[in-house]
N, C-alpha and C. Protein backbone atom coordinates (compact mmCIF):
# COMPACT_ATOMS: atom_id res chain seq x y z
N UNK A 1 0.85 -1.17 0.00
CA UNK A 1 0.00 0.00 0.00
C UNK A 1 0.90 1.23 0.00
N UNK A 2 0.48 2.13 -1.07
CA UNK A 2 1.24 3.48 -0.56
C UNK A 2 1.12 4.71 0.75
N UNK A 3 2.03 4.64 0.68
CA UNK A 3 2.35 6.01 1.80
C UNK A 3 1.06 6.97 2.11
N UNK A 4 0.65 7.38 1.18
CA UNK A 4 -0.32 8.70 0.86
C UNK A 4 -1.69 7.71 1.34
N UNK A 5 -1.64 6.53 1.08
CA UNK A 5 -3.31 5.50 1.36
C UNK A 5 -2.95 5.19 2.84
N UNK A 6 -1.63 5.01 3.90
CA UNK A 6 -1.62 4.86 4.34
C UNK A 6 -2.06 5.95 5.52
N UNK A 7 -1.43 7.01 5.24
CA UNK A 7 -1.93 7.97 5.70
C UNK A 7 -3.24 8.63 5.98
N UNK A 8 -4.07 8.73 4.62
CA UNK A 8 -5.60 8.52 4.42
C UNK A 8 -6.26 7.88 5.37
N UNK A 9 -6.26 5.91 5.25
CA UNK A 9 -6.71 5.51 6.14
C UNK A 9 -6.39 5.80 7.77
N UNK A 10 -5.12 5.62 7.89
CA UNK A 10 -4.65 6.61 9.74
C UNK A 10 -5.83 7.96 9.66
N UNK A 11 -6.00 8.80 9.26
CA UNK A 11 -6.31 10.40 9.56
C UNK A 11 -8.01 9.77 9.30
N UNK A 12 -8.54 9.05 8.67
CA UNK A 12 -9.85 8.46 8.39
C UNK A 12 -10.18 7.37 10.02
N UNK A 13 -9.31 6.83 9.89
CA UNK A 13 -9.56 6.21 11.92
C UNK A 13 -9.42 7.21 12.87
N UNK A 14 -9.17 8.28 12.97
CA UNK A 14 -8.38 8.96 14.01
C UNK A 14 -10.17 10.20 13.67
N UNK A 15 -10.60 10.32 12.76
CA UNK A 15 -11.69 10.96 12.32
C UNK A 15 -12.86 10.24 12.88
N UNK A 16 -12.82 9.48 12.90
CA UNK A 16 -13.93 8.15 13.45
C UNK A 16 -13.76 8.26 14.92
N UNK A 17 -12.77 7.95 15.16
CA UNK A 17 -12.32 7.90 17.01
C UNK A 17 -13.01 8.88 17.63
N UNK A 18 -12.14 10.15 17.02
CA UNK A 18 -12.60 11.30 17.66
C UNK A 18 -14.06 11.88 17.54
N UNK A 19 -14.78 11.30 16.29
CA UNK A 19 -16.31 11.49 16.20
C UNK A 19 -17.04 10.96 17.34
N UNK A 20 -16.77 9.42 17.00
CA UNK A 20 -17.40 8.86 18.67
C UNK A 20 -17.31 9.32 20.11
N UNK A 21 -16.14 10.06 20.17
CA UNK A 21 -16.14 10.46 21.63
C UNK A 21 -16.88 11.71 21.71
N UNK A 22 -16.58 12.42 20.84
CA UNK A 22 -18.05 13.48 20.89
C UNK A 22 -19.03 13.23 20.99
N UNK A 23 -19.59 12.52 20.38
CA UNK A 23 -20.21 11.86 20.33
C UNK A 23 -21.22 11.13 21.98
N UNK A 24 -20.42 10.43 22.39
CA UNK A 24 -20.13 10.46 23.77
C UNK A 24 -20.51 11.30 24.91
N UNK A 25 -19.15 12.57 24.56
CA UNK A 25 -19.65 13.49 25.28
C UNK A 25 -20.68 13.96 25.26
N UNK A 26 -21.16 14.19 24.09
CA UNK A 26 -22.62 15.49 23.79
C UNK A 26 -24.05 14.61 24.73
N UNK A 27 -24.27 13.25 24.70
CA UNK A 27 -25.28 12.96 24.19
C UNK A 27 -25.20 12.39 26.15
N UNK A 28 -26.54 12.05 26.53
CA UNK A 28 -27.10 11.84 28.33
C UNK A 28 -26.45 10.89 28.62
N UNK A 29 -26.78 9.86 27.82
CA UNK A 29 -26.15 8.33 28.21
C UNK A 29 -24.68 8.52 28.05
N UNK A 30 -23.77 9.00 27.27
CA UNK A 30 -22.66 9.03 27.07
C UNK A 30 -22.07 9.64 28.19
N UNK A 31 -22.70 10.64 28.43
CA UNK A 31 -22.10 11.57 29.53
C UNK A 31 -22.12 10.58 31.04
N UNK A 32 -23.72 9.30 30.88
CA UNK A 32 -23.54 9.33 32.59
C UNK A 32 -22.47 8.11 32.61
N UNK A 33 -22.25 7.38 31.34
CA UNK A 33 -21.45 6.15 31.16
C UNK A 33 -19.96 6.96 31.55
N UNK A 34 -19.60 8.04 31.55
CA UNK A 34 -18.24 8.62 31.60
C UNK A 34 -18.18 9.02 33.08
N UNK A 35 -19.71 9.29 33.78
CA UNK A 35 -19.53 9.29 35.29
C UNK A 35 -19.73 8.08 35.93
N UNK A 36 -19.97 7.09 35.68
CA UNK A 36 -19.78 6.09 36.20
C UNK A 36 -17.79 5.73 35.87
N UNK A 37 -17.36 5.38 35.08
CA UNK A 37 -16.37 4.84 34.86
C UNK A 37 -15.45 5.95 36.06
N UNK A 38 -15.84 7.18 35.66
CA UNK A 38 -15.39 8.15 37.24
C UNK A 38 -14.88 7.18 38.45
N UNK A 39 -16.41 7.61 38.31
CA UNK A 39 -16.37 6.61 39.76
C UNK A 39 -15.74 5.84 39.83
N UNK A 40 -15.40 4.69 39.24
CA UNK A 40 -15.12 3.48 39.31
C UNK A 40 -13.31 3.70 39.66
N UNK A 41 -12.57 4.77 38.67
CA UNK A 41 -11.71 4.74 39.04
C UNK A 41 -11.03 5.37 40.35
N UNK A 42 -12.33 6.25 40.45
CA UNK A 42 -11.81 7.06 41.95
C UNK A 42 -11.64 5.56 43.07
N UNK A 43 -12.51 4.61 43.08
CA UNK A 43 -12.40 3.69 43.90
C UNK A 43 -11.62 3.04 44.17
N UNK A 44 -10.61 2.39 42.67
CA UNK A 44 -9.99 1.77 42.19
C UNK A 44 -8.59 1.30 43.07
N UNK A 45 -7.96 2.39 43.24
CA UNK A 45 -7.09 2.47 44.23
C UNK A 45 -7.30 1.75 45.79
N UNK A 46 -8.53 2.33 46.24
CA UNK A 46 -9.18 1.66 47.64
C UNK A 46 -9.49 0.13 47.11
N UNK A 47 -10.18 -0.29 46.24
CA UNK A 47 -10.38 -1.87 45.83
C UNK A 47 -8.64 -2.75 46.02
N UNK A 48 -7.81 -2.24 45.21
CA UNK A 48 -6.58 -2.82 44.62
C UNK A 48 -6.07 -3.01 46.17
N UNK A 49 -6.40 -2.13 46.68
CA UNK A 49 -5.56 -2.36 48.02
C UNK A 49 -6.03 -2.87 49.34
N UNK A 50 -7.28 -3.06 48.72
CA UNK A 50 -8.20 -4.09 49.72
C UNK A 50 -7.32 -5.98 49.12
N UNK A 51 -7.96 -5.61 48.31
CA UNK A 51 -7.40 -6.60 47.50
C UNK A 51 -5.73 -7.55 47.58
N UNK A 52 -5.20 -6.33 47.76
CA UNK A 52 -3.45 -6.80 48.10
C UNK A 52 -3.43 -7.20 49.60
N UNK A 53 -4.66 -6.48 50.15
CA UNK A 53 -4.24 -7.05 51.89
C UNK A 53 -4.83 -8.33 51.81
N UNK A 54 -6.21 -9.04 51.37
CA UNK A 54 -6.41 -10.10 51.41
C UNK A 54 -5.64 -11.10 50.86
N UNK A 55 -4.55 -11.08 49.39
CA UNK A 55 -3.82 -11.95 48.78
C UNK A 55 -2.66 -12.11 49.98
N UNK A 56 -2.23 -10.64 50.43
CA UNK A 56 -0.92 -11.31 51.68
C UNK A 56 -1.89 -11.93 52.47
N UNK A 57 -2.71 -11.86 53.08
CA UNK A 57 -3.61 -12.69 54.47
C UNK A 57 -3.13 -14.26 54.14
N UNK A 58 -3.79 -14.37 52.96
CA UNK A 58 -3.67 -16.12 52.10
C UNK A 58 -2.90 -16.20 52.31
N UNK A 59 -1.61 -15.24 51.36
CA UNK A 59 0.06 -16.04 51.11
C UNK A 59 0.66 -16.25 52.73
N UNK A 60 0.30 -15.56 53.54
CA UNK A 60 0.57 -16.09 55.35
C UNK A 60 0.33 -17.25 55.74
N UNK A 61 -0.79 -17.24 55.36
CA UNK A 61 -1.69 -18.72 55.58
C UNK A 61 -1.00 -20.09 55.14
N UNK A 62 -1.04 -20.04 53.83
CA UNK A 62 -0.04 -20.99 53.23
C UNK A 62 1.34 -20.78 53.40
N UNK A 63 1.62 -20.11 54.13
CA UNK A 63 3.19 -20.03 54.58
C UNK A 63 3.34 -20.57 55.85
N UNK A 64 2.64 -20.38 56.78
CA UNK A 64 2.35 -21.05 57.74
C UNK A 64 2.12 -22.74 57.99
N UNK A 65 1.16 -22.75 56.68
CA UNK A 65 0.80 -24.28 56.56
C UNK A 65 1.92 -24.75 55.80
N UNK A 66 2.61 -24.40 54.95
CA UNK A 66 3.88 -24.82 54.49
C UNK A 66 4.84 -25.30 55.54
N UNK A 67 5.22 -24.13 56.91
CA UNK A 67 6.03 -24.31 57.84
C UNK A 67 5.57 -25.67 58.78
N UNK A 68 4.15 -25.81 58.93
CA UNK A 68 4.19 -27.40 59.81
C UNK A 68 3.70 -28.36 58.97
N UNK A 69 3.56 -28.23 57.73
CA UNK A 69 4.27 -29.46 56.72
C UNK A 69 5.63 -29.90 57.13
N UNK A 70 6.75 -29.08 56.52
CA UNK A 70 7.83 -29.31 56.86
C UNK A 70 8.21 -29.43 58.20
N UNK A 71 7.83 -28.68 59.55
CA UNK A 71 8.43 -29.49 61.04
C UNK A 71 7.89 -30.52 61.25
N UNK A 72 6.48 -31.20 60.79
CA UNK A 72 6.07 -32.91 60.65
C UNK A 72 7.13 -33.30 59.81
N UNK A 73 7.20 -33.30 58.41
CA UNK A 73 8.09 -34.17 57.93
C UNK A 73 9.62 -33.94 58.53
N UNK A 74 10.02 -33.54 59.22
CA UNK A 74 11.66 -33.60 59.69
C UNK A 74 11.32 -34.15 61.06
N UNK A 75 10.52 -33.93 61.87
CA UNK A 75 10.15 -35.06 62.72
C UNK A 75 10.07 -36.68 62.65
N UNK A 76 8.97 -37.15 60.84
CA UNK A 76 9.36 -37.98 60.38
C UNK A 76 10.71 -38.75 60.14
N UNK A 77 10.96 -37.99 59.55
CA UNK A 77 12.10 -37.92 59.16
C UNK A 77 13.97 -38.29 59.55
């Protein structure tokens, strides 16, 4: 494909993109779909880090249960 078609089509997607988000913006639903996702990320931070405290809770857990695996088996042992 040439250069000049390549270009065309790029500036023809980038025309489209940017239609839709106006698009978007202008119109009720678009606008409240953009306050929700808001939201979502204002939370995001508080979730992730809820989140990281429960995965260490587990990885304790199984670290723990790992540790009297191994002092039974060397008792065995």
């Amino acid at each position: 494909m040439q250069k000049s078609k390549q270009i065309t089509y790029g500036l023809g997607g980038l025309g489209v993109l940017l239609g839709g988000v106006g698009v978007l913006l202008v119109s009720d639903r678009g606008r409240e779909i953009l306050r929700k996702i808001n939201i979502g990320l204002e939370r995001a931070p508080e979730t992730i880090e809820q989140f990281a405290d429960a995965t260490q809770i587990e990885l304790d857990r199984i670290q723990q249960t790992l540790d009297q695996i191994a002092a039974r088996l060397q008792t065995i042992g």
